[in-house]
Protein backbone atom coordinates (compact mmCIF):
# COMPACT_ATOMS: atom_id res chain seq x y z
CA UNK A 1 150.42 13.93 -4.27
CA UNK A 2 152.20 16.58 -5.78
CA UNK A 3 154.08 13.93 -7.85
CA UNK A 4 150.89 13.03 -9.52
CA UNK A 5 149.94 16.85 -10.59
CA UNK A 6 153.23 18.01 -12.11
CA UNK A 7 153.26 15.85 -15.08
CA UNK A 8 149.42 16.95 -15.42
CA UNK A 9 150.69 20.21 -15.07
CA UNK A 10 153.98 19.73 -17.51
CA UNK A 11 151.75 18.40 -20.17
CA UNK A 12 150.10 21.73 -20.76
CA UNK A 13 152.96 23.76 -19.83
CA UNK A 14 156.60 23.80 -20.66
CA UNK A 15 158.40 22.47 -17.41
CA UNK A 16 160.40 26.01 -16.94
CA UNK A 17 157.65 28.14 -16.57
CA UNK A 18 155.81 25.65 -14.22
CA UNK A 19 159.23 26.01 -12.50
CA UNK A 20 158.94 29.91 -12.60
CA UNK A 21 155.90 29.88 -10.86
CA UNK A 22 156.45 27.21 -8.41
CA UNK A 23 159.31 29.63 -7.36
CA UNK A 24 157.75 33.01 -7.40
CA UNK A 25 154.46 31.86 -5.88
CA UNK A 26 154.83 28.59 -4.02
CA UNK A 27 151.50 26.81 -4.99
CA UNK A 28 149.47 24.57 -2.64
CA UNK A 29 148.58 20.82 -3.60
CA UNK A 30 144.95 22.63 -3.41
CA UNK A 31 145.81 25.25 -5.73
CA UNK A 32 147.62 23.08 -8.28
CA UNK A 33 144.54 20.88 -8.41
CA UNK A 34 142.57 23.88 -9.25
CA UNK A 35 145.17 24.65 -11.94
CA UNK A 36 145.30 22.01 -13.47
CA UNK A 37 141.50 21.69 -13.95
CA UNK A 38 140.97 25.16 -15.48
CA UNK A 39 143.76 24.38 -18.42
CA UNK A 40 141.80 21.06 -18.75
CA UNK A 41 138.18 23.55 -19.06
CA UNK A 42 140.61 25.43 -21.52
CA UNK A 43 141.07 22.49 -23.83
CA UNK A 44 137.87 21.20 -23.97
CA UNK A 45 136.33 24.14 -24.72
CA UNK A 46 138.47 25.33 -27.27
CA UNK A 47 138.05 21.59 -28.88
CA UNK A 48 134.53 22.94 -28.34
CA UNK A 49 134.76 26.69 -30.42
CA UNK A 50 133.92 27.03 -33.93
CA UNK A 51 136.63 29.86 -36.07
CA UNK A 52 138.09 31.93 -34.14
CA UNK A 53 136.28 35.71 -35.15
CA UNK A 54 139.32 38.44 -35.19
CA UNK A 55 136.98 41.28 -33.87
CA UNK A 56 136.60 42.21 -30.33
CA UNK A 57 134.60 39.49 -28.32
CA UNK A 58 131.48 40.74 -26.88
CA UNK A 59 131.56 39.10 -23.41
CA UNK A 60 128.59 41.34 -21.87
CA UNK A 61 125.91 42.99 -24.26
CA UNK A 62 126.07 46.42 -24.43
CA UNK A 63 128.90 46.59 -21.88
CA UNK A 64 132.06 44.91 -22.26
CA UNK A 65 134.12 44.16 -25.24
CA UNK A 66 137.69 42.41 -24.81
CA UNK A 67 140.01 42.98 -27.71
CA UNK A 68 143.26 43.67 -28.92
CA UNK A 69 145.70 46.53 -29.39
CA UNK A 70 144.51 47.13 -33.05
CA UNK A 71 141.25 46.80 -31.95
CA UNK A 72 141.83 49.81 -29.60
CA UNK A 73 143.69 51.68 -32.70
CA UNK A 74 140.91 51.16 -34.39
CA UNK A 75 139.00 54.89 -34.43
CA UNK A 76 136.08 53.85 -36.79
CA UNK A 77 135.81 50.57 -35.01
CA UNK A 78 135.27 51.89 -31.55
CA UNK A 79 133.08 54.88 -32.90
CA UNK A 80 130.98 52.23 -34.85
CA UNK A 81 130.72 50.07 -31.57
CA UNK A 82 130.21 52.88 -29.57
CA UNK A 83 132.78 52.45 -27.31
CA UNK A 84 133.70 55.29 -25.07
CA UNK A 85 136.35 53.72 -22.10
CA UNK A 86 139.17 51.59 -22.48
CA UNK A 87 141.71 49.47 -20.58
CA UNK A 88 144.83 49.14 -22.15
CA UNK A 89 147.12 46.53 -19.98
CA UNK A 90 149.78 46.94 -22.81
CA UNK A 91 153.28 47.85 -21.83
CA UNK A 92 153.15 50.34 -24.41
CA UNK A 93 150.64 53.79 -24.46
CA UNK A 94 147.94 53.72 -27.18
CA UNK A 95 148.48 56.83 -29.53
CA UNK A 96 147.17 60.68 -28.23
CA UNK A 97 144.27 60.66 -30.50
CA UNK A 98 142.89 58.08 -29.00
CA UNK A 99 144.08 59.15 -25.10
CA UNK A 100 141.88 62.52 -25.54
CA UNK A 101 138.80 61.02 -26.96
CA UNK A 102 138.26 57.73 -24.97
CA UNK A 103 138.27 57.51 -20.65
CA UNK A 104 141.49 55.71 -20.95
CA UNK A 105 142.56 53.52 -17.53
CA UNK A 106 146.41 52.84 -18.51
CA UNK A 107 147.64 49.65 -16.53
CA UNK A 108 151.29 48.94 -17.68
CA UNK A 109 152.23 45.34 -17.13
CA UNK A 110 154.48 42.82 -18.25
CA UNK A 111 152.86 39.30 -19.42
CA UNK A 112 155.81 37.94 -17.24
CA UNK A 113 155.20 35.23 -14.64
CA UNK A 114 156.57 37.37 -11.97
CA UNK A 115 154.01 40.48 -12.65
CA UNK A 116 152.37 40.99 -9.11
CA UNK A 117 148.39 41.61 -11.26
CA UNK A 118 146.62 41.79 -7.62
CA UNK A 119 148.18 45.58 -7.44
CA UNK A 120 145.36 46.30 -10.27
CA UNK A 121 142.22 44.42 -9.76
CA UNK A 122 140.20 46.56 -7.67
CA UNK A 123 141.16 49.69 -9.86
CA UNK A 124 140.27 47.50 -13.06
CA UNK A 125 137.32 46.38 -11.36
CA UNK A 126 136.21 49.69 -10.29
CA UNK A 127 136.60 51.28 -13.61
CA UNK A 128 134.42 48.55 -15.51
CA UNK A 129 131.59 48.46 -13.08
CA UNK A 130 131.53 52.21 -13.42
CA UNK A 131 131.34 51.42 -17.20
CA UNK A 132 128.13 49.14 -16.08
CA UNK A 133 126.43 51.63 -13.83
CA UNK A 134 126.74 54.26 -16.64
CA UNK A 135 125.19 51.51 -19.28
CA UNK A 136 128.67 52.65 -21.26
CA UNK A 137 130.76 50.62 -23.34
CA UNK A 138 134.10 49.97 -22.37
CA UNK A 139 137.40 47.64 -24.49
CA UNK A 140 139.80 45.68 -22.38
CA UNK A 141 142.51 44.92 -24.84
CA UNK A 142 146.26 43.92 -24.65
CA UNK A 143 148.93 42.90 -27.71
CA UNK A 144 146.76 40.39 -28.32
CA UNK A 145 143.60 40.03 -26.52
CA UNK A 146 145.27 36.72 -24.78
CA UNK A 147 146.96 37.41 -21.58
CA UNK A 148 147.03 40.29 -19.82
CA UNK A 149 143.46 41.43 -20.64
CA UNK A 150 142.06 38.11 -20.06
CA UNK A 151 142.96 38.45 -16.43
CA UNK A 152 141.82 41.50 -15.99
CA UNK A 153 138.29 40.42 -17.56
CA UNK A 154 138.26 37.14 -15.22
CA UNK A 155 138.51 39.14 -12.53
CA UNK A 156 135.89 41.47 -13.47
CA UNK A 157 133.71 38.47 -14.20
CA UNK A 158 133.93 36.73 -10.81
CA UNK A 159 133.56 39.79 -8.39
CA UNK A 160 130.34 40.40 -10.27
CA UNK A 161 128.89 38.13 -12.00
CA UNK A 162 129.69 34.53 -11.02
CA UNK A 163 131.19 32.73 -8.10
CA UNK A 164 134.11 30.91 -8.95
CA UNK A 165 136.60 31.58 -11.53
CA UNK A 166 135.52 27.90 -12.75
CA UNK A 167 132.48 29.27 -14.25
CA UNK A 168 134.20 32.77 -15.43
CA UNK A 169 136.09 31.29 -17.06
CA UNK A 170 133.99 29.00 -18.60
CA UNK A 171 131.73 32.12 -19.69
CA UNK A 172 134.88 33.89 -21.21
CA UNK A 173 135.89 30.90 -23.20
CA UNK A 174 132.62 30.76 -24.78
CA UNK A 175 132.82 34.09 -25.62
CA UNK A 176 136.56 34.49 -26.45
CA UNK A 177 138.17 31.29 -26.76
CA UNK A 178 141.99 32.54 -27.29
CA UNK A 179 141.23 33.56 -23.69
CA UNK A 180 144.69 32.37 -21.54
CA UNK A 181 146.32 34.07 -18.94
CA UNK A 182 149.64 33.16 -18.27
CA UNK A 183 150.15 30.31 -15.54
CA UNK A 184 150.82 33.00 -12.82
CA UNK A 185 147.99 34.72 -13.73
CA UNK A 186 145.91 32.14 -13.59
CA UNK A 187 147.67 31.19 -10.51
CA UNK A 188 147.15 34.50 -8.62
CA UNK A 189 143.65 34.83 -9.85
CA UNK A 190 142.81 31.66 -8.26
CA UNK A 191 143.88 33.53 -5.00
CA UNK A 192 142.07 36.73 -5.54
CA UNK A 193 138.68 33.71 -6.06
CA UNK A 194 139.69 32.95 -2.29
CA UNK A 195 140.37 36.44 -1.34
CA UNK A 196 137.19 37.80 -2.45
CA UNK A 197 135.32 34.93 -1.04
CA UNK A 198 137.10 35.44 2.57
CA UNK A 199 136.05 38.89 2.44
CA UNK A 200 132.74 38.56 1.72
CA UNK A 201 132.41 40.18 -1.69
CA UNK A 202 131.35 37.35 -3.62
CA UNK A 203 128.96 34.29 -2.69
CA UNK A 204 126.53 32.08 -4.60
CA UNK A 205 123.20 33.76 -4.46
CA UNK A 206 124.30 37.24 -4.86
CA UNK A 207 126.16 36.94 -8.08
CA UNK A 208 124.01 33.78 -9.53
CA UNK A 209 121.10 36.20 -9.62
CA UNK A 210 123.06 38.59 -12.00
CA UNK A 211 120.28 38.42 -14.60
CA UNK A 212 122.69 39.94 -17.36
CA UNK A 213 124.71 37.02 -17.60
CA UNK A 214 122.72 34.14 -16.01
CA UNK A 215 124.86 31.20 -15.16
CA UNK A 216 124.81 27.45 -16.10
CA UNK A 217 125.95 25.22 -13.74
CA UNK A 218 128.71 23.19 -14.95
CA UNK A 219 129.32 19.67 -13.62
CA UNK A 220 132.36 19.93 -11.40
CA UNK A 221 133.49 17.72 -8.37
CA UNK A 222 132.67 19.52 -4.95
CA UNK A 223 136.04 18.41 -3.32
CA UNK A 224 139.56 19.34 -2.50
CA UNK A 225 141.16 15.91 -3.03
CA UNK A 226 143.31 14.83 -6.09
CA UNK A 227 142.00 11.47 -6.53
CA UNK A 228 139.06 12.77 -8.47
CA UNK A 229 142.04 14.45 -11.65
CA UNK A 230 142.39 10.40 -12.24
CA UNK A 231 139.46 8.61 -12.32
């Protein structure tokens, strides 16, 4: 089978960084098939998006904005938004004036396909839904609002407030349609979906009644085999 999903896979990715992760994180044929139908939710619904709007994307009112590194620069910006935490997962520190006004969670990373991002979730996770409790505003940013943040946001989004990274992402896109982890991201989130789900922390009813960001149900297969990629 898996000779059917790599040219899926290789037309949406250059073959050497499908290669990369192969090698670093030895995919299942069930994981590749989840891959590959995320990128393909990627395309359509940036075919889908209107002009992409260079401000930070507000993905939960009130709550969450996801941005870029000039977007967490930005002093007027975040005072006019109201924003009072930030997560920078830049490789880089964000400037002193900023570090001793703002509740600053620093998460260095590389947007490098052999970056271990599990090491960061729960802290991530932690932070924002502290943001939530509080009812304060918080910025996830990176260089360019793309990557590294977007992870970090998907994550967020799936331990609590959907089920699947299918429809977290799904929300995202509609709200920031740049939105693209890097394929090992996007690989190794899939596998924080099925750790979170073996341990209990996320399941259909609890985060489906999440009134805040209610969610649609979006028509995908219920099955783990391949034939369904090429009907």
């Amino acid at each position: 089978m898996t000779d059917k999903i790599d040219p899926l896979i290789t037309d949406y990715i250059d073959p050497w960084t499908f290669g990369r992760v192969r090698n670093v994180l030895q995919p299942t044929e069930e994981e590749l098939i989840y891959f590959v139908k995320l990128i393909q939710l990627r395309n359509q619904k940036r075919k889908q998006s209107e002009k992409f709007d260079y401000n930070p994307s507000l993905v939960i009112d009130d709550i969450l904005y996801h941005g870029t590194i000039n977007h967490a620069r930005n002093m007027k910006l975040l005072r006019d938004l109201n924003i009072r935490h930030i997560i920078n997962t830049c490789h880089v520190p964000l400037e002193e004036e900023i570090i001793k006004k703002f509740n600053l969670l620093w998460v260095d990373m590389q947007d490098e396909e052999d970056v271990n991002i599990n090491q960061y979730l729960e802290k991530t996770n932690d932070f924002l839904l502290s943001c939530k409790e509080k009812k304060e505003k918080a910025l996830v940013h990176c260089q360019m609002g793309i990557s590294r943040s977007s992870s970090i946001v998907l994550a967020y989004l799936m331990k609590y407030h959907h089920d699947t990274l299918m429809k977290a992402y799904a929300f995202l896109l509609d709200r920031r349609p740049i939105s693209c982890p890097n394929p090992s991201f996007l690989m190794q989130l899939i596998r924080y979906e099925k750790k979170l789900r073996n341990s209990g922390e996320i399941d259909l009813q609890k985060n489906n009644d999440d009134k805040q960001n209610p969610i649609k149900t979006l028509d995908i297969p219920n099955t783990s085999s391949i034939e369904w990629l090429f009907d």
